[in-house]
Protein backbone atom coordinates (compact mmCIF):
# COMPACT_ATOMS: atom_id res chain seq x y z
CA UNK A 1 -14.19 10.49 8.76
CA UNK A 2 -13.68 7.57 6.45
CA UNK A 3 -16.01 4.35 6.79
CA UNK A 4 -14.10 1.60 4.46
CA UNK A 5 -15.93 -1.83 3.42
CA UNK A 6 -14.03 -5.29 4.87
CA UNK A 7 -14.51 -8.27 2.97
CA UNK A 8 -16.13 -7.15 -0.36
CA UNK A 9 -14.29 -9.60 -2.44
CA UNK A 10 -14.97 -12.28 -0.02
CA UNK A 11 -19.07 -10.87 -0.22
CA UNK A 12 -19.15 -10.98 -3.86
CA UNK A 13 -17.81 -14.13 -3.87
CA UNK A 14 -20.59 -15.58 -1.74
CA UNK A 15 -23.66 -13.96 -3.03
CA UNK A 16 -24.77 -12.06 -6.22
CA UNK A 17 -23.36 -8.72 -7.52
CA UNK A 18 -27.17 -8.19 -7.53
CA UNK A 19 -27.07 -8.87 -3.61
CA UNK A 20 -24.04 -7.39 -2.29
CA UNK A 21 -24.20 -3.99 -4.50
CA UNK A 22 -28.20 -3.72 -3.09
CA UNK A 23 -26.57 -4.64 0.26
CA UNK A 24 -24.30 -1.13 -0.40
CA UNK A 25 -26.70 0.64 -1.76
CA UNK A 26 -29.13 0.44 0.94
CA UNK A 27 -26.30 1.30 3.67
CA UNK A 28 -25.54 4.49 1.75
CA UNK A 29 -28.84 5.45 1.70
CA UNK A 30 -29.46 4.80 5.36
CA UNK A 31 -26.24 6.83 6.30
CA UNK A 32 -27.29 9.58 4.21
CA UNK A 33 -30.87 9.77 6.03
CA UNK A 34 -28.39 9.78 9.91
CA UNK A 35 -26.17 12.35 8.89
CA UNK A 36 -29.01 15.23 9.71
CA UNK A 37 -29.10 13.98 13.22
CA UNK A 38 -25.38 14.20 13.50
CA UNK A 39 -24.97 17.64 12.06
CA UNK A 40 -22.40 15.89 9.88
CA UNK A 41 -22.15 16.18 6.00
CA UNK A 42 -22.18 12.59 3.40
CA UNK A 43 -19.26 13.99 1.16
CA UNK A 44 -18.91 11.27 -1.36
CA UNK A 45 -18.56 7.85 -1.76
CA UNK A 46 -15.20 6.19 -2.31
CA UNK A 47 -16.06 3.09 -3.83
CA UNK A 48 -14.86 0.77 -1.75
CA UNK A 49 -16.71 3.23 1.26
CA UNK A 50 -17.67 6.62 2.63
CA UNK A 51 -16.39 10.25 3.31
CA UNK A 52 -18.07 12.27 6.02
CA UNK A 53 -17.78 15.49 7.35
CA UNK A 54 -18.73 16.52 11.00
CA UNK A 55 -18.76 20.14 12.79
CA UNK A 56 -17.80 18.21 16.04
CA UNK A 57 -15.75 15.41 17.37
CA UNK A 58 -18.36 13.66 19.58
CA UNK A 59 -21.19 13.45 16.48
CA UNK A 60 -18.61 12.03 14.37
CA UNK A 61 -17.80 9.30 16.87
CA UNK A 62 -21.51 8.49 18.31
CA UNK A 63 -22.17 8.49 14.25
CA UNK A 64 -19.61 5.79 13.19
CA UNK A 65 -21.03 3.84 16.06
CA UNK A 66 -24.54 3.80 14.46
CA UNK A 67 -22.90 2.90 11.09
CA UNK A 68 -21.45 -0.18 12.54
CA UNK A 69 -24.78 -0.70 14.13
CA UNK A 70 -26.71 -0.53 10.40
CA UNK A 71 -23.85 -2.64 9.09
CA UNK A 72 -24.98 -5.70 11.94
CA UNK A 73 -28.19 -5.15 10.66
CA UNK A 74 -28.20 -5.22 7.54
CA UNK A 75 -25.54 -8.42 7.87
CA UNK A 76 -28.64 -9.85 9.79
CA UNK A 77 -30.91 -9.52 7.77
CA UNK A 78 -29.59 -10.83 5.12
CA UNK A 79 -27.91 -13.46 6.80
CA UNK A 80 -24.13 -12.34 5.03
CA UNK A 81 -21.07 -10.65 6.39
CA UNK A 82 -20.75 -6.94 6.37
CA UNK A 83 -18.49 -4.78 7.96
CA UNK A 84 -16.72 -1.06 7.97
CA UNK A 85 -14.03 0.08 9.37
CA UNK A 86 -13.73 3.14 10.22
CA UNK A 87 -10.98 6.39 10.84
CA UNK A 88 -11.64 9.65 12.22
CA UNK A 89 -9.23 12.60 12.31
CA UNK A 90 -10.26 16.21 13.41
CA UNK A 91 -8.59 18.91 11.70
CA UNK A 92 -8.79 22.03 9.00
CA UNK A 93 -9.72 20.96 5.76
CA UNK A 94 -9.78 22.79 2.38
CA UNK A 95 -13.55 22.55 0.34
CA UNK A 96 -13.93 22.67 -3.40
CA UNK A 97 -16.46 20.97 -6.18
CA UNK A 98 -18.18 19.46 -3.41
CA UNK A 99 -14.97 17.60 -1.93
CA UNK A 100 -12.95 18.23 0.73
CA UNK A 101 -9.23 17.88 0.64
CA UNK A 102 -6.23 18.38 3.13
CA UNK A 103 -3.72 16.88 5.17
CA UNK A 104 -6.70 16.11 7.64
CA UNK A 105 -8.17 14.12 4.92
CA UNK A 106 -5.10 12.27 3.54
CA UNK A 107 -4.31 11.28 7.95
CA UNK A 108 -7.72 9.91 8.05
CA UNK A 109 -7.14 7.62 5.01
CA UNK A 110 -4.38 6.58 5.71
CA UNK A 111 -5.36 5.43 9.37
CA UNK A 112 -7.64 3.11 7.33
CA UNK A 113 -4.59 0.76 6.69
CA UNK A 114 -3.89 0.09 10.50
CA UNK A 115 -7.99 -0.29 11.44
CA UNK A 116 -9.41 -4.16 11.08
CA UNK A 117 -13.16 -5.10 10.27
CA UNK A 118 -15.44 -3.78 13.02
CA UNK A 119 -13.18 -1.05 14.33
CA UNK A 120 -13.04 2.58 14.37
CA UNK A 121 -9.91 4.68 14.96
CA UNK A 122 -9.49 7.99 16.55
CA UNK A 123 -6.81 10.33 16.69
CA UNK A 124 -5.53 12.15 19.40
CA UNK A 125 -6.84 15.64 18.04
CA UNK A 126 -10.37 13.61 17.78
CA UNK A 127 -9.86 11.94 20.90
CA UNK A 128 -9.50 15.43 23.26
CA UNK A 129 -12.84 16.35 21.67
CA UNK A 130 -14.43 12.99 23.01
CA UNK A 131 -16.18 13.79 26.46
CA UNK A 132 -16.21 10.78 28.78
CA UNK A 133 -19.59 9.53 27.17
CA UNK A 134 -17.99 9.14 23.95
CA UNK A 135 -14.91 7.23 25.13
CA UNK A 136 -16.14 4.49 26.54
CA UNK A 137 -15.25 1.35 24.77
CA UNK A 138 -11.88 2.79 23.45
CA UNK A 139 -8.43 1.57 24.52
CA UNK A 140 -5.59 3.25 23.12
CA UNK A 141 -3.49 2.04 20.14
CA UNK A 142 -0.30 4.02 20.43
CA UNK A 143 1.61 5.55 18.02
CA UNK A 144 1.81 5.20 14.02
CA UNK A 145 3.70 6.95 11.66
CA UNK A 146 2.65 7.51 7.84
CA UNK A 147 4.80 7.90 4.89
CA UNK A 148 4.31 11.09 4.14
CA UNK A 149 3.74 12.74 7.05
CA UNK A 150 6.35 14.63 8.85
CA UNK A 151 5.57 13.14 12.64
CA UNK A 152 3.75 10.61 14.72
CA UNK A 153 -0.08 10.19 15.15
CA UNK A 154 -1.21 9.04 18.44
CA UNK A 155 -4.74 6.30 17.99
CA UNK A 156 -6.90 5.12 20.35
CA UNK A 157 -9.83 2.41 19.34
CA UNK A 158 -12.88 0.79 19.68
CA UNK A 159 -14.11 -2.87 18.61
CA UNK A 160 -17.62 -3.17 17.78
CA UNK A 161 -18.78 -5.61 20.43
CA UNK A 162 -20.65 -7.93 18.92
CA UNK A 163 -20.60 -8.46 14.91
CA UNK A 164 -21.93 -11.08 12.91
CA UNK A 165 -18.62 -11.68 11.35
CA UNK A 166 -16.70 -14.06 9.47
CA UNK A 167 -13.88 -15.75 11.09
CA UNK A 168 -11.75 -14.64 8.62
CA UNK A 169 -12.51 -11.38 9.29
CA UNK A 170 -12.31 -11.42 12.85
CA UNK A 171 -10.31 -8.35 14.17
CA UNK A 172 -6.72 -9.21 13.83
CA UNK A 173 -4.85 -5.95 15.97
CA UNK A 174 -6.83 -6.14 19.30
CA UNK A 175 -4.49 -9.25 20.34
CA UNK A 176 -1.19 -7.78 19.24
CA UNK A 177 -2.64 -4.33 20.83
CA UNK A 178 -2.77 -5.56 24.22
CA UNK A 179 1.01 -7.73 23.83
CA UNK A 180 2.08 -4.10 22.68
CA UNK A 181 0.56 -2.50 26.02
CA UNK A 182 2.10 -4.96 28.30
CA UNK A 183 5.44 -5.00 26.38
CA UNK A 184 5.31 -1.02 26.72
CA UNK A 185 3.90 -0.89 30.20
CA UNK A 186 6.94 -3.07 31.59
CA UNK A 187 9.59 -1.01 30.18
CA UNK A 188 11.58 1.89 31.86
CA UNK A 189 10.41 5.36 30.43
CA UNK A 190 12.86 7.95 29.72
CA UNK A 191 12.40 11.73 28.35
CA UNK A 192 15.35 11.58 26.19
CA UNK A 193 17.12 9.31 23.68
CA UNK A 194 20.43 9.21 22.09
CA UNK A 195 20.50 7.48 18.35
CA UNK A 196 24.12 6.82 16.95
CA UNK A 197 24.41 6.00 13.60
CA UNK A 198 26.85 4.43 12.18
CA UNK A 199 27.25 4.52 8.35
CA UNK A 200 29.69 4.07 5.48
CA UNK A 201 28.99 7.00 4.70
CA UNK A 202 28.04 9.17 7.80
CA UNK A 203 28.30 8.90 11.28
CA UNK A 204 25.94 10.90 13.47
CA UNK A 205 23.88 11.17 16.98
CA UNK A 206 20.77 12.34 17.13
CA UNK A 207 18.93 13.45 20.54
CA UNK A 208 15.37 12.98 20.84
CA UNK A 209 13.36 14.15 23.22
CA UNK A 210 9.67 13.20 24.21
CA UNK A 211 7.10 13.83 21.53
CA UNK A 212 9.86 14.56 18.62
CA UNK A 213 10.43 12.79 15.32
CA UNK A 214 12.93 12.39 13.36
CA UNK A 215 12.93 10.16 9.57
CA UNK A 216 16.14 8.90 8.41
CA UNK A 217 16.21 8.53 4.35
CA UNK A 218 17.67 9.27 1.25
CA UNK A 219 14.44 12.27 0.67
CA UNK A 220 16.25 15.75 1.85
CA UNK A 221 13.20 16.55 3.61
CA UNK A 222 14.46 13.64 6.13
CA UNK A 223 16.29 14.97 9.08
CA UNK A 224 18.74 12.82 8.52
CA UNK A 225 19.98 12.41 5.22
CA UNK A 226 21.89 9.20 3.82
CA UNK A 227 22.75 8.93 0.23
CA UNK A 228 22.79 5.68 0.38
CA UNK A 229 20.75 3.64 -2.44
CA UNK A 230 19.55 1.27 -0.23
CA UNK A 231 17.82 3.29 1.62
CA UNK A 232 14.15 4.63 0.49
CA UNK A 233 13.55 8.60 0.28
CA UNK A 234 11.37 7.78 3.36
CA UNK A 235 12.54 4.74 4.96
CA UNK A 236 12.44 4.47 8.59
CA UNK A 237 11.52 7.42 11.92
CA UNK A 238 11.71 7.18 15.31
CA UNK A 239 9.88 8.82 17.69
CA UNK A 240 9.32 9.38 22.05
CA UNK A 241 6.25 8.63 23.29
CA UNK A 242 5.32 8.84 26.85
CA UNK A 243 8.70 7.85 27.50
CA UNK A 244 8.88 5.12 24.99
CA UNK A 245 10.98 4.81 21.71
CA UNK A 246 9.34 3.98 18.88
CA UNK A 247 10.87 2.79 15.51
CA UNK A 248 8.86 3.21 12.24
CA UNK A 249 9.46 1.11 9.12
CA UNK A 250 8.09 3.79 6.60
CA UNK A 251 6.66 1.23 3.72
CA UNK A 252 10.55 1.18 2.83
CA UNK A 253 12.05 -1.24 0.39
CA UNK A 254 15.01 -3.19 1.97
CA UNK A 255 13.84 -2.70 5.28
CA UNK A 256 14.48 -2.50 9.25
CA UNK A 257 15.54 -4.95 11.32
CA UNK A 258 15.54 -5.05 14.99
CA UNK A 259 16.35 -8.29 17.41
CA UNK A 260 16.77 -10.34 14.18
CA UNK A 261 13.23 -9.46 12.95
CA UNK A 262 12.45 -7.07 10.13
CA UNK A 263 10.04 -4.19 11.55
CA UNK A 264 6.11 -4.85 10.37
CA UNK A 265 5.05 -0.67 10.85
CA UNK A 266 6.95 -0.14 14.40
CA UNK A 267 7.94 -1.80 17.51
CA UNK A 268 9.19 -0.61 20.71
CA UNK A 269 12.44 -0.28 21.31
CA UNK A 270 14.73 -0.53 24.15
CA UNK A 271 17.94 1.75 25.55
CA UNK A 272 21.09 -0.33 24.88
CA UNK A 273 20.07 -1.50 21.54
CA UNK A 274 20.52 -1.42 18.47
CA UNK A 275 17.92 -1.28 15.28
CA UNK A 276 19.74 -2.46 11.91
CA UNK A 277 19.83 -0.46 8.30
CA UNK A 278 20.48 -2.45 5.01
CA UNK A 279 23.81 -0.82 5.30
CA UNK A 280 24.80 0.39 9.19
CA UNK A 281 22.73 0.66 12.31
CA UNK A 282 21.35 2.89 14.40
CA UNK A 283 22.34 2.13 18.14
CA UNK A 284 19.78 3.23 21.07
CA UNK A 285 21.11 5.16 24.20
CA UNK A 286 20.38 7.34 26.78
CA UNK A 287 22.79 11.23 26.61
């Protein structure tokens, strides 16, 4: 589990060095004294935040909820914004000099970039390890895919209730979460997908079925392959999701474009459509 500070140029901007690294300080030493009771592990700090280790999913969670918790007090108390946000993934991972490393390591970091101030992100693995105690307060997120990674992630989170925040830091993804949910909820679910590419340089249909990814790129570990410049190694996936089809710009260069909007990270996307390449498109249907 990764805790990540929000805001620290914005805190170090407002207040001393003195202040805000005391202000850090005192958190670390405060999670360090709660990890005991959690029968988790304080594996390092990351500069910018923490790396914890837990034997169990529920600890892990009921722990980042008492870091947010010293976070609102220690904001309090001094009267200044500070926040964490935070990304759990459960998972083998490999241990050496003190560290641990991993896929299940590099998932959880990464999940960092799609959390906002305040919030902590589960995945699924850590999720089915939640008992019903545990999940209250979480709503799920949906799918995100990582460059890097060979298939989706499925996230559900949870918003701190009450922060002493600054405006400015105000979670940003809760709002666009629940537009995503009703966009999602309204459209027709199917098991299967047909995507027809259409290329200078190669034409091809690809059948995906529910809970399958595939990457399109220039990389050969892609599933489809395009040698094609334009293209990054990793540039875009698509993926079914409880009958939904997802599309996944993968930090590419050029881009994705679907309805006459480049993709931000992924969007729902509809049968009869069509999602556009720098060069060709990739046209939705059902086989």
């Amino acid at each position: 589990m990764f805790a990540e500070r929000v805001g620290s140029v914005k805190m170090h901007a407002k207040v001393s060095d003195s202040v805000a690294a005391d202000l850090v300080q005192r958190l670390d030493r405060r999670v360090r004294d709660a990890m005991p009771g959690f029968q988790g592990r304080f594996i390092k700090s990351t500069g910018d935040g923490l790396l914890l280790g837990f034997e169990e999913a529920p600890a892990a969670v009921r722990c980042a909820g008492e870091i947010h918790r010293l976070c609102d007090e220690l904001a309090r108390g001094g009267k200044q914004d500070f926040l964490v946000r935070i990304a759990a993934h459960t998972g083998e991972v490999l241990h050496g000099d003190g560290d641990i490393h991993g896929n299940t390591v590099n998932l959880a970091a990464r999940i960092l970039s799609v959390a906002v101030a305040g919030e902590t992100s589960v995945t699924a693995e850590t999720w089915a390890g939640l008992g019903a105690g545990e999940r209250q307060g979480f709503v799920p997120h949906g799918p995100e895919m990582f460059k890097g990674f060979a298939r989706f992630c499925f996230l559900h989170k949870k918003p701190n209730p009450d922060p002493l925040m600054d405006p400015t830091l105000r979670p940003g993804s809760l709002g666009d979460e629940e537009t995503v949910r009703h966009l999602t909820d309204a459209m027709p679910k199917h098991a299967r997908y047909a995507l027809v590419l259409e290329h200078p340089q190669l034409n091809k249909t690809v059948l995906l079925s529910e809970g399958e990814t595939h990457v399109f790129g220039r990389a050969p570990e892609c599933g489809t392959v395009i040698a094609d410049r334009m293209l990054s190694g990793t540039h875009a996936a698509f993926a079914v999701v409880e009958g939904i089809l997802w599309c996944f710009d993968l930090e590419s260069s050029n881009g994705v474009t679907y309805r006459g909007r480049r993709v931000r990270r992924r969007t729902p996307v509809e049968k009869n459509s069509m999602v556009e390449l720098p060069a060709g498109s990739i046209q939705v249907k059902l086989p």
